[in-house]
Every structure is written in structure tokens, then in C-alpha cells.
C-alpha atoms as a PDB file:
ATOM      1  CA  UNK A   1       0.000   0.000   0.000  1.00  0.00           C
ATOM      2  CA  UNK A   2       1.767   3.189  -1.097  1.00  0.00           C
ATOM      3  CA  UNK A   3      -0.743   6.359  -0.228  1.00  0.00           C
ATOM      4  CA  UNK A   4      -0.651   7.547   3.379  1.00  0.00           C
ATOM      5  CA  UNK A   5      -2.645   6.641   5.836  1.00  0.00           C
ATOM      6  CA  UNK A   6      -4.661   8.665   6.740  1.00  0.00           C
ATOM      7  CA  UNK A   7      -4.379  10.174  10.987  1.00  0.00           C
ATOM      8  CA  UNK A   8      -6.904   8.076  12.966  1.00  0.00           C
ATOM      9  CA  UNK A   9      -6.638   5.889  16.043  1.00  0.00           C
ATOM     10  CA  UNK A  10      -5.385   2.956  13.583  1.00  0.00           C
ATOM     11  CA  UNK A  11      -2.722   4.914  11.778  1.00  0.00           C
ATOM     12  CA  UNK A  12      -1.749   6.012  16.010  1.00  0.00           C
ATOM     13  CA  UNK A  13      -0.537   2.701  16.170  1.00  0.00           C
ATOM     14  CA  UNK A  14       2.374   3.015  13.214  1.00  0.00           C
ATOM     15  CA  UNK A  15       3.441   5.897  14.726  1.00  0.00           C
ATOM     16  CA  UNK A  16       7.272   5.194  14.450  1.00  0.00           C
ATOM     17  CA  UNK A  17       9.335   1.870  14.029  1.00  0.00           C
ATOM     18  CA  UNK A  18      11.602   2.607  16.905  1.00  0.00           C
ATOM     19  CA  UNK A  19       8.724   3.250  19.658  1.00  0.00           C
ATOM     20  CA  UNK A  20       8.894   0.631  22.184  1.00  0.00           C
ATOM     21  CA  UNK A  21       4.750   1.570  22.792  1.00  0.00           C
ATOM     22  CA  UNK A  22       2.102  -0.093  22.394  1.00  0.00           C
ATOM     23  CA  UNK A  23       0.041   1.947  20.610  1.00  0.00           C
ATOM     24  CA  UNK A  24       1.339   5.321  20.516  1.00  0.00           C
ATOM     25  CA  UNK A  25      -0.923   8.002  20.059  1.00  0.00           C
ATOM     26  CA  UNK A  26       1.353  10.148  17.960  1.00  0.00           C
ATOM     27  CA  UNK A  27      -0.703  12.122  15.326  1.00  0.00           C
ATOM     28  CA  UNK A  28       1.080  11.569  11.778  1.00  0.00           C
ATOM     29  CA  UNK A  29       0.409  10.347   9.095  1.00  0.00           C
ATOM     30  CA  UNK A  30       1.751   6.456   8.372  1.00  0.00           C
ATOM     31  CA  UNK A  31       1.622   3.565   6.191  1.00  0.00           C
ATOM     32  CA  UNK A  32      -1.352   1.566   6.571  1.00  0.00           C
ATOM     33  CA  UNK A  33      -0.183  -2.154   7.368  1.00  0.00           C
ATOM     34  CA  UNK A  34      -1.668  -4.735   4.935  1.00  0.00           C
ATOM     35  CA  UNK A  35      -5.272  -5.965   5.816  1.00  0.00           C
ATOM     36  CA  UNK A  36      -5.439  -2.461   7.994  1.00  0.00           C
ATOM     37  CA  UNK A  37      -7.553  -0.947   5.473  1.00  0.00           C
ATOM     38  CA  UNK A  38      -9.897  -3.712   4.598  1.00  0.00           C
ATOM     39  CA  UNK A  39     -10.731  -4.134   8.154  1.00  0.00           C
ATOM     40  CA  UNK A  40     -11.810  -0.053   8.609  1.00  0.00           C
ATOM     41  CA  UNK A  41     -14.096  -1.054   5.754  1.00  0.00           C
ATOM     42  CA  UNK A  42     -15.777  -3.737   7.779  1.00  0.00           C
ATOM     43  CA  UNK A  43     -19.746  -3.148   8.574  1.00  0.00           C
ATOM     44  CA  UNK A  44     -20.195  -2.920  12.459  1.00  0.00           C
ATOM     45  CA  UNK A  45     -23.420  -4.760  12.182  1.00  0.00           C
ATOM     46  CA  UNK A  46     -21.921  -8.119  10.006  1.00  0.00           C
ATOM     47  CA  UNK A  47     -19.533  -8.129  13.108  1.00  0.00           C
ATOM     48  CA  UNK A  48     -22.150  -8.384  15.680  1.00  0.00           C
ATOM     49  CA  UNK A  49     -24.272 -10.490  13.517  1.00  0.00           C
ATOM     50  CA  UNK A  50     -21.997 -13.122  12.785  1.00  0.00           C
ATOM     51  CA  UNK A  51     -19.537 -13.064  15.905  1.00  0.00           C
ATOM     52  CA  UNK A  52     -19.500 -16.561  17.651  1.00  0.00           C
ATOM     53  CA  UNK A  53     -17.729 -17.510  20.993  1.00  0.00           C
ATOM     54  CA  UNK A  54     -15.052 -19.857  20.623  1.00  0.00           C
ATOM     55  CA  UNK A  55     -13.361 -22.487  22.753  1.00  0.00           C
ATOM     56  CA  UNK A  56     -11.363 -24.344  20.054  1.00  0.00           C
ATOM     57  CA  UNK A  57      -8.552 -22.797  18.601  1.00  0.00           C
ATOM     58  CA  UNK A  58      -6.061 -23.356  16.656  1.00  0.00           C
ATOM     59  CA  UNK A  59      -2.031 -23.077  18.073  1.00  0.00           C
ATOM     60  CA  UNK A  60      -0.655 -20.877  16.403  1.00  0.00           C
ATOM     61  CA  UNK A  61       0.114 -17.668  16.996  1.00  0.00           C
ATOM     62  CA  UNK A  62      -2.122 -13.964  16.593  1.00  0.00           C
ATOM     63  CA  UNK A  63       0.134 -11.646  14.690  1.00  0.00           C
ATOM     64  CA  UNK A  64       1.353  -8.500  16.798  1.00  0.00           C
ATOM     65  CA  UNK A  65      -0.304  -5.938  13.892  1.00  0.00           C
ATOM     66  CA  UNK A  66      -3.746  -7.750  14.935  1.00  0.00           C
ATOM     67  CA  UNK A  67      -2.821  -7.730  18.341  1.00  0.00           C
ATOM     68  CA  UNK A  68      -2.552  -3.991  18.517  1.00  0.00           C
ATOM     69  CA  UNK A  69      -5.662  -3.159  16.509  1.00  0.00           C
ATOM     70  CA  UNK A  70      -7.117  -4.936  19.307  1.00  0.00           C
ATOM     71  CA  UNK A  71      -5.691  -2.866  21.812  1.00  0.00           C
ATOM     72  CA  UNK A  72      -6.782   0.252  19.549  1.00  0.00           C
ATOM     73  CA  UNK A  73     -10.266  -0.737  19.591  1.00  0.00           C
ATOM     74  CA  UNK A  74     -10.503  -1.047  23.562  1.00  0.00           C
ATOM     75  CA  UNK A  75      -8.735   1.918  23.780  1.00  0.00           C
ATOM     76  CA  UNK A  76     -11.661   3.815  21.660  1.00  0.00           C
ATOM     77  CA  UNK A  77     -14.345   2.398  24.192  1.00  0.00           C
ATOM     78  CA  UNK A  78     -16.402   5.033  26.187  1.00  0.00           C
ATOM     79  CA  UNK A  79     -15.623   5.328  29.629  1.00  0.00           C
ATOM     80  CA  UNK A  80     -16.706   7.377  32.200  1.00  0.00           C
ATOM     81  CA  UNK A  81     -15.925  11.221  32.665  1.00  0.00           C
ATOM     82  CA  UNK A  82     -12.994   9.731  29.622  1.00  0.00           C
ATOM     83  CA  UNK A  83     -10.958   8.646  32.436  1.00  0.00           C
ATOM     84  CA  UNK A  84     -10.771   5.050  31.173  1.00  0.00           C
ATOM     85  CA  UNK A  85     -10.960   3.639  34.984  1.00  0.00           C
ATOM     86  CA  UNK A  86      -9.649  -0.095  33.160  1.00  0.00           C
ATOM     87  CA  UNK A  87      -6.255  -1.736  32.627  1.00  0.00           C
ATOM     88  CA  UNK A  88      -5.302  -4.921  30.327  1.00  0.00           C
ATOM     89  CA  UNK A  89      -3.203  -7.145  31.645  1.00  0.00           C
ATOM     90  CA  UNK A  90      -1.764  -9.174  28.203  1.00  0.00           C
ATOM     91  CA  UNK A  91      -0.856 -12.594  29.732  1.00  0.00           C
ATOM     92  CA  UNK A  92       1.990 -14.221  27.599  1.00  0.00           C
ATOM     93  CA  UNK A  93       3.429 -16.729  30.279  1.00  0.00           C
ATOM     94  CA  UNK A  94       2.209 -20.109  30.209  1.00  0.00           C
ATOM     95  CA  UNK A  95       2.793 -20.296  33.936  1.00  0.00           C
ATOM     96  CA  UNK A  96       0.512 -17.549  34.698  1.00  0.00           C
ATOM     97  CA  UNK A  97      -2.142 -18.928  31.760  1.00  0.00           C
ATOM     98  CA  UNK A  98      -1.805 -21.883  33.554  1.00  0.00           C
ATOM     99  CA  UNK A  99      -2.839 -20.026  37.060  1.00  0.00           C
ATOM    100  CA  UNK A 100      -5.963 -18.458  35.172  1.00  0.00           C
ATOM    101  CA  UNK A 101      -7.124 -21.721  34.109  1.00  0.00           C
ATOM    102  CA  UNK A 102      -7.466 -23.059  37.938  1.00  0.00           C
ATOM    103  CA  UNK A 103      -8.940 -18.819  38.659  1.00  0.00           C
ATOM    104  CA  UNK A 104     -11.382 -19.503  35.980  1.00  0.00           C
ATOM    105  CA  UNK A 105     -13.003 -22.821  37.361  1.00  0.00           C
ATOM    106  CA  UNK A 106     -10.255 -25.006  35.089  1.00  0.00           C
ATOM    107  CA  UNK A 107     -11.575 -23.761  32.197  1.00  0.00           C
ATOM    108  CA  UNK A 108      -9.166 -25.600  29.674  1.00  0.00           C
ATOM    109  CA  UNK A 109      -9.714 -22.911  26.910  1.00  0.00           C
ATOM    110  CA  UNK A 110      -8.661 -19.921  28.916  1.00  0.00           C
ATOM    111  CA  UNK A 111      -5.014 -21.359  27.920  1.00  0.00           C
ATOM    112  CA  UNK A 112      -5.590 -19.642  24.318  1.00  0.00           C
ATOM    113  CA  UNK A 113      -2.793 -18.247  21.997  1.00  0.00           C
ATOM    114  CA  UNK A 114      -4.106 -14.548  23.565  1.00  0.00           C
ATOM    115  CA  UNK A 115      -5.671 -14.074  27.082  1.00  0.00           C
ATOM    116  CA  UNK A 116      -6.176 -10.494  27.993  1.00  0.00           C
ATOM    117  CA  UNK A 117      -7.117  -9.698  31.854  1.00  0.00           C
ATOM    118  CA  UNK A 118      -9.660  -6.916  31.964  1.00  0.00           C
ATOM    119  CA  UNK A 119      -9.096  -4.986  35.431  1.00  0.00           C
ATOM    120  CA  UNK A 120     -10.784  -2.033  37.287  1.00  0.00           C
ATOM    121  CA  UNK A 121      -8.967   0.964  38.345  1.00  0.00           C
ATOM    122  CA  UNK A 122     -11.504   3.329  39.570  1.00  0.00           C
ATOM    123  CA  UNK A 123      -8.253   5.598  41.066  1.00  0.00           C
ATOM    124  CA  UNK A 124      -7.898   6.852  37.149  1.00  0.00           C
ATOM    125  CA  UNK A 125     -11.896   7.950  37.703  1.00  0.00           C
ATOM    126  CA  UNK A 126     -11.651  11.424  38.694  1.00  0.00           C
ATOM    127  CA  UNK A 127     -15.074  12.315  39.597  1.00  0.00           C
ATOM    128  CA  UNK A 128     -16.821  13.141  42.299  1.00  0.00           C
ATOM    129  CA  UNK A 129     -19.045  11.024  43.512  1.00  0.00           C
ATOM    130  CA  UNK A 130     -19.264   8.013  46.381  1.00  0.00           C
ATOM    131  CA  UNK A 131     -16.711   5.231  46.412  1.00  0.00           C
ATOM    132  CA  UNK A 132     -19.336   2.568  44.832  1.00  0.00           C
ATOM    133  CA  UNK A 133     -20.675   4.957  42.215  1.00  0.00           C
ATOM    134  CA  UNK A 134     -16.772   5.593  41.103  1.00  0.00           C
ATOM    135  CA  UNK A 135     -16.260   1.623  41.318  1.00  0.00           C
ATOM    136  CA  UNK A 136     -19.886   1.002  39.439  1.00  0.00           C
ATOM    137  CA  UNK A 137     -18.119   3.190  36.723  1.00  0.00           C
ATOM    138  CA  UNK A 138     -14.851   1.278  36.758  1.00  0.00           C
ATOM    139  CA  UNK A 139     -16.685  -2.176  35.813  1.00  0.00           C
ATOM    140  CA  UNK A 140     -18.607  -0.548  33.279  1.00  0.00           C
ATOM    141  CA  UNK A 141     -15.355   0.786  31.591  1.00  0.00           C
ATOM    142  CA  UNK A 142     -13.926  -2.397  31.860  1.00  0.00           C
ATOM    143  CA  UNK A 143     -16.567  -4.351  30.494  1.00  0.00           C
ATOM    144  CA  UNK A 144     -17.122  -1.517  27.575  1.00  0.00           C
ATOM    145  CA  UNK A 145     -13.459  -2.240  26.633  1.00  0.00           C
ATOM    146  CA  UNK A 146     -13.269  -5.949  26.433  1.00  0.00           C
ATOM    147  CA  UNK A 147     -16.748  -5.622  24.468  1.00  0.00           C
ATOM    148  CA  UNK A 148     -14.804  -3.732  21.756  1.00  0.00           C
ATOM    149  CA  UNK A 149     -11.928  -5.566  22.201  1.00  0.00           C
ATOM    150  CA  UNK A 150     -14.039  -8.889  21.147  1.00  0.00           C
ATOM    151  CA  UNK A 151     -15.652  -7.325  18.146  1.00  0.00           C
ATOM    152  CA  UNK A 152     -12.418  -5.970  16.747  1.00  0.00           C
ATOM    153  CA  UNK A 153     -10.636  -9.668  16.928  1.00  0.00           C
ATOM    154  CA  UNK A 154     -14.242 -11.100  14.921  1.00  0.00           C
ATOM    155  CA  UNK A 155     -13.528  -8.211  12.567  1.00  0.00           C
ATOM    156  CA  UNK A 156      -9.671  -9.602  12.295  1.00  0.00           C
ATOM    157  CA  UNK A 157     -11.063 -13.168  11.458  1.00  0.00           C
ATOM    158  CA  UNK A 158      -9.997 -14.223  14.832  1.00  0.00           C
ATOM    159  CA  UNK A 159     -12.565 -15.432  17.599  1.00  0.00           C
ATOM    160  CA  UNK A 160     -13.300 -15.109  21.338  1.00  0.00           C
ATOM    161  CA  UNK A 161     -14.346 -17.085  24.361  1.00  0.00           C
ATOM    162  CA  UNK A 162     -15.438 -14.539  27.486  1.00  0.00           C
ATOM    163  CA  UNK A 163     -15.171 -15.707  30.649  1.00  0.00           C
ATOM    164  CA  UNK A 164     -16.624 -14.246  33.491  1.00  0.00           C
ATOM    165  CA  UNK A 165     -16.477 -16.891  36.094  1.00  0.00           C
ATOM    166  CA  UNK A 166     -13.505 -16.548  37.502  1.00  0.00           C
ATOM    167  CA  UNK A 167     -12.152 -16.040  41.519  1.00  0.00           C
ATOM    168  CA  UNK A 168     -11.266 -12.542  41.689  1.00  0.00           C
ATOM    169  CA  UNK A 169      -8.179 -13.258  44.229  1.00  0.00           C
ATOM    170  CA  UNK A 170      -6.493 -15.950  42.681  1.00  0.00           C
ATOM    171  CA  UNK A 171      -6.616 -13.970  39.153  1.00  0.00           C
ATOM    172  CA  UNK A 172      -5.156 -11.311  41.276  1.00  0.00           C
ATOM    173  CA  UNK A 173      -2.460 -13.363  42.795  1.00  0.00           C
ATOM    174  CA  UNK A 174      -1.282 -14.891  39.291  1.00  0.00           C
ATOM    175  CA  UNK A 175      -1.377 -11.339  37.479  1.00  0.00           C
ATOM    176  CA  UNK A 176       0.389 -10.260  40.625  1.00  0.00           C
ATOM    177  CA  UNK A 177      -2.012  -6.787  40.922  1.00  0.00           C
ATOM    178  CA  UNK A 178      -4.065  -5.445  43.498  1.00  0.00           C
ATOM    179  CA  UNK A 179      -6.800  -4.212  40.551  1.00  0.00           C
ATOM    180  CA  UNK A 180      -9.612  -6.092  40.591  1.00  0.00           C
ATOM    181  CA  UNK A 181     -10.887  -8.447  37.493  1.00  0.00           C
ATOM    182  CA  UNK A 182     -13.899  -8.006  35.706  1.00  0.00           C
ATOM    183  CA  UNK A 183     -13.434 -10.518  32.926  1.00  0.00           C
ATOM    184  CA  UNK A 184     -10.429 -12.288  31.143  1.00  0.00           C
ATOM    185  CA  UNK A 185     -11.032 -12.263  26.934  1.00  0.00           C
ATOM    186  CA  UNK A 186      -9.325 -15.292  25.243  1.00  0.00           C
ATOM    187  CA  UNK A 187      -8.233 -14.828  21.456  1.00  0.00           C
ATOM    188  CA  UNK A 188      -7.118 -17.057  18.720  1.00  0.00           C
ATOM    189  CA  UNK A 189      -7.596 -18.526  15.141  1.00  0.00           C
ATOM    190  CA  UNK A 190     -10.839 -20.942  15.439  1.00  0.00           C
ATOM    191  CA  UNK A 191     -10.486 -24.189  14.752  1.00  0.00           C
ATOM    192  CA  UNK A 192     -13.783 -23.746  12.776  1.00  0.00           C
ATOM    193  CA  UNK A 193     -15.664 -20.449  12.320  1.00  0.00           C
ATOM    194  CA  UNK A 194     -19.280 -21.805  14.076  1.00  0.00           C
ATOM    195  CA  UNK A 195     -22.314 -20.433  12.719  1.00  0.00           C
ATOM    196  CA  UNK A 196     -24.338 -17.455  15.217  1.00  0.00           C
ATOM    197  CA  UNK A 197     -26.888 -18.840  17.546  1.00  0.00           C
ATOM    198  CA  UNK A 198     -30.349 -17.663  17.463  1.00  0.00           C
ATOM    199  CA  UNK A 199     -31.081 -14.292  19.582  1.00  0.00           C
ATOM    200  CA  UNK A 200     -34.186 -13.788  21.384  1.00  0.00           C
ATOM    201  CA  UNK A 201     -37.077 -12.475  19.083  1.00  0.00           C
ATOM    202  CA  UNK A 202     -36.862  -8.305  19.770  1.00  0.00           C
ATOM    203  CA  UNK A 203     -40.340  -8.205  20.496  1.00  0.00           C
ATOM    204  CA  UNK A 204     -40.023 -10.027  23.339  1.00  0.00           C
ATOM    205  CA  UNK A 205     -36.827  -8.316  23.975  1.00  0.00           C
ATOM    206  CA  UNK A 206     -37.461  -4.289  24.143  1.00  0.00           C
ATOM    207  CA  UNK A 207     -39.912  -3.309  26.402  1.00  0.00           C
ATOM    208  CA  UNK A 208     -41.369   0.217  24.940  1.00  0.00           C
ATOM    209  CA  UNK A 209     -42.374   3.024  28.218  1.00  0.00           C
ATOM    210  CA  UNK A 210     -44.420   5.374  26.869  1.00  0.00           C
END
């Protein structure tokens, strides 16, 4: 791809060769990596439509370009006040994988080829309001991020397996961090892409107050 790209949060990411950040915000203008493009093109709604969870994947490896669109996409998330009360924890160790499994009631598929650790950290919420109303915000913020997270690895033919039963402490103990969990996003090539299940029929679902 020869034309620059153009100065969004993707092209953020490219920022500079010799930038030892993950995704530097840097405004200027970059080279798009392959794929990059073709993805910005992707219709929200397909995503949603056809995303799947996933407990079968493949081992291989998730390239480092996807990896960081990934990151991108959480980062975009809304969050309250902007104060992105949330930190990823990217778990690469197998020891520590190995830890989440037993945290996550020995889940075998939380071992995946990418397991990101969604945590609260209400301290970055500067608002004012009561301790629980701050920490309320923090789990949202989280949860917001790993949502758009998950729908940004569908978009990068990858899939996803949430898991939200997990024991707070011991996922605390293996990350080694005193932020709490809210949910632990497992990424990787599926084995198969599995067909959507059947959603609830919106009649039933939306409930109109008039």
C-alpha cells in the first residue's frame, strides 16, 4: 500500500518503528499495514451479527499488527468522565495462563494463543461522587473495553471465548495486581468459524415506556 494513511486511532498505532509503545498516540500520518484498510471497511453490524464464541482454537500464533488493533479498539471504548478507569493485563506466560485456568473454574480454553485480563482501576476515575458509584463506573469501563476488544478480533477473522467466572483473588495473585478483574477475553484462530446462535425475538426483547 503506497498512499498515506490517513491520521486516525489505527494509523496512532504506526506511529514510528523505533517506539517501544504499544500503541502510541502520535498524530502523523503512516503507512497503513496490509489488511489495515480492509478491516476499517468492515460493517459494524456483520460483526455483531456473525460473531461466535469460541473455545477451540487453533495453536498458532495472533500476529502483533492484529494484536494492537485490538488494543486500539478497547482503547476507543467510552468510559466514564474519559478517564478510562480499566487496565489490560496481556498474559503471555504459560505459567501464569496456567494459574488463570485453575482462577477460571479449570476452564481448559482460557489457555488460548491470547488471554487479555480486563481490570478495574476506579483511582484513574476522577469524579466526584461516592466510592461505589466511582467503582460502578470502573466495571462498566472495563466491560465496555473488552466488548470492543471482542468485536475488533471477529472483525480480524480471529474469535473469542469470554469468561466471566472466575475467583477474583487468585486472578489477582497470578497477574500479581491489586486491581480487581472483571473478565479475562481469550483470542485465537478458530479451529472452525461456528455459525451465530439464534437471539431472542426483539419483540419479546425491548420493552417500549411510553
Amino acid at each position: 500500500m503506497s498512499s498515506s494513511y490517513p491520521s486516525d486511532v489505527f494509523s496512532r498505532l504506526y506511529a514510528g518503528e523505533e517506539s517501544d509503545k504499544l500503541y502510541p498516540k502520535e498524530e502523523a500520518a503512516e503507512q497503513a499495514p496490509e489488511g489495515v484498510e480492509d478491516v476499517l471497511q468492515t460493517n459494524i453490524f456483520n460483526v455483531m451479527l456473525n460473531r461466535r464464541s469460541q473455545r477451540k482454537f487453533e495453536d498458532r500464533p495472533v500476529e502483533d499488527s492484529k494484536m494492537e488493533m485490538i488494543f486500539a479498539a478497547a482503547d476507543t471504548a467510552p468510559t466514564a468522565g474519559g478517564f478510562q478507569g480499566f487496565e489490560i493485563f496481556n498474559v503471555k506466560k504459560a505459567d501464569v495462563k496456567a494459574k488463570l485456568v485453575e482462577a477460571a473454574n479449570k476452564q481448559p480454553y482460557v489457555n488460548a494463543p491470547e488471554v487479555l485480563v480486563f481490570c478495574m482501576n476506579p483511582q484513574r476515575v476522577k469524579l466526584n461522587f461516592p466510592p461505589e458509584i466511582i467503582r460502578k463506573f470502573s466495571v462498566q469501563d472495563a466491560t465496555l473495553a473488552a466488548a470492543y476488544a471482542q468485536l475488533a478480533a471477529h472483525a480480524l477473522g480471529l474469535s473469542t471465548v469470554w469468561i466471566g467466572m472466575i475467583d477474583e483473588k487468585k486472578v489477582m495473585s497470578a497477574l500479581g495486581t491489586d486491581l480487581v478483574p472483571s473478565s479475562i477475553l481469550c483470542i485465537g484462530y478458530p479451529q472452525k468459524m461456528l455459525q451465530p446462535k439464534p437471539k431472542r425475538n426483539l419483540v419479546e426483547l425491548i420493552h417500549t415506556v411510553q
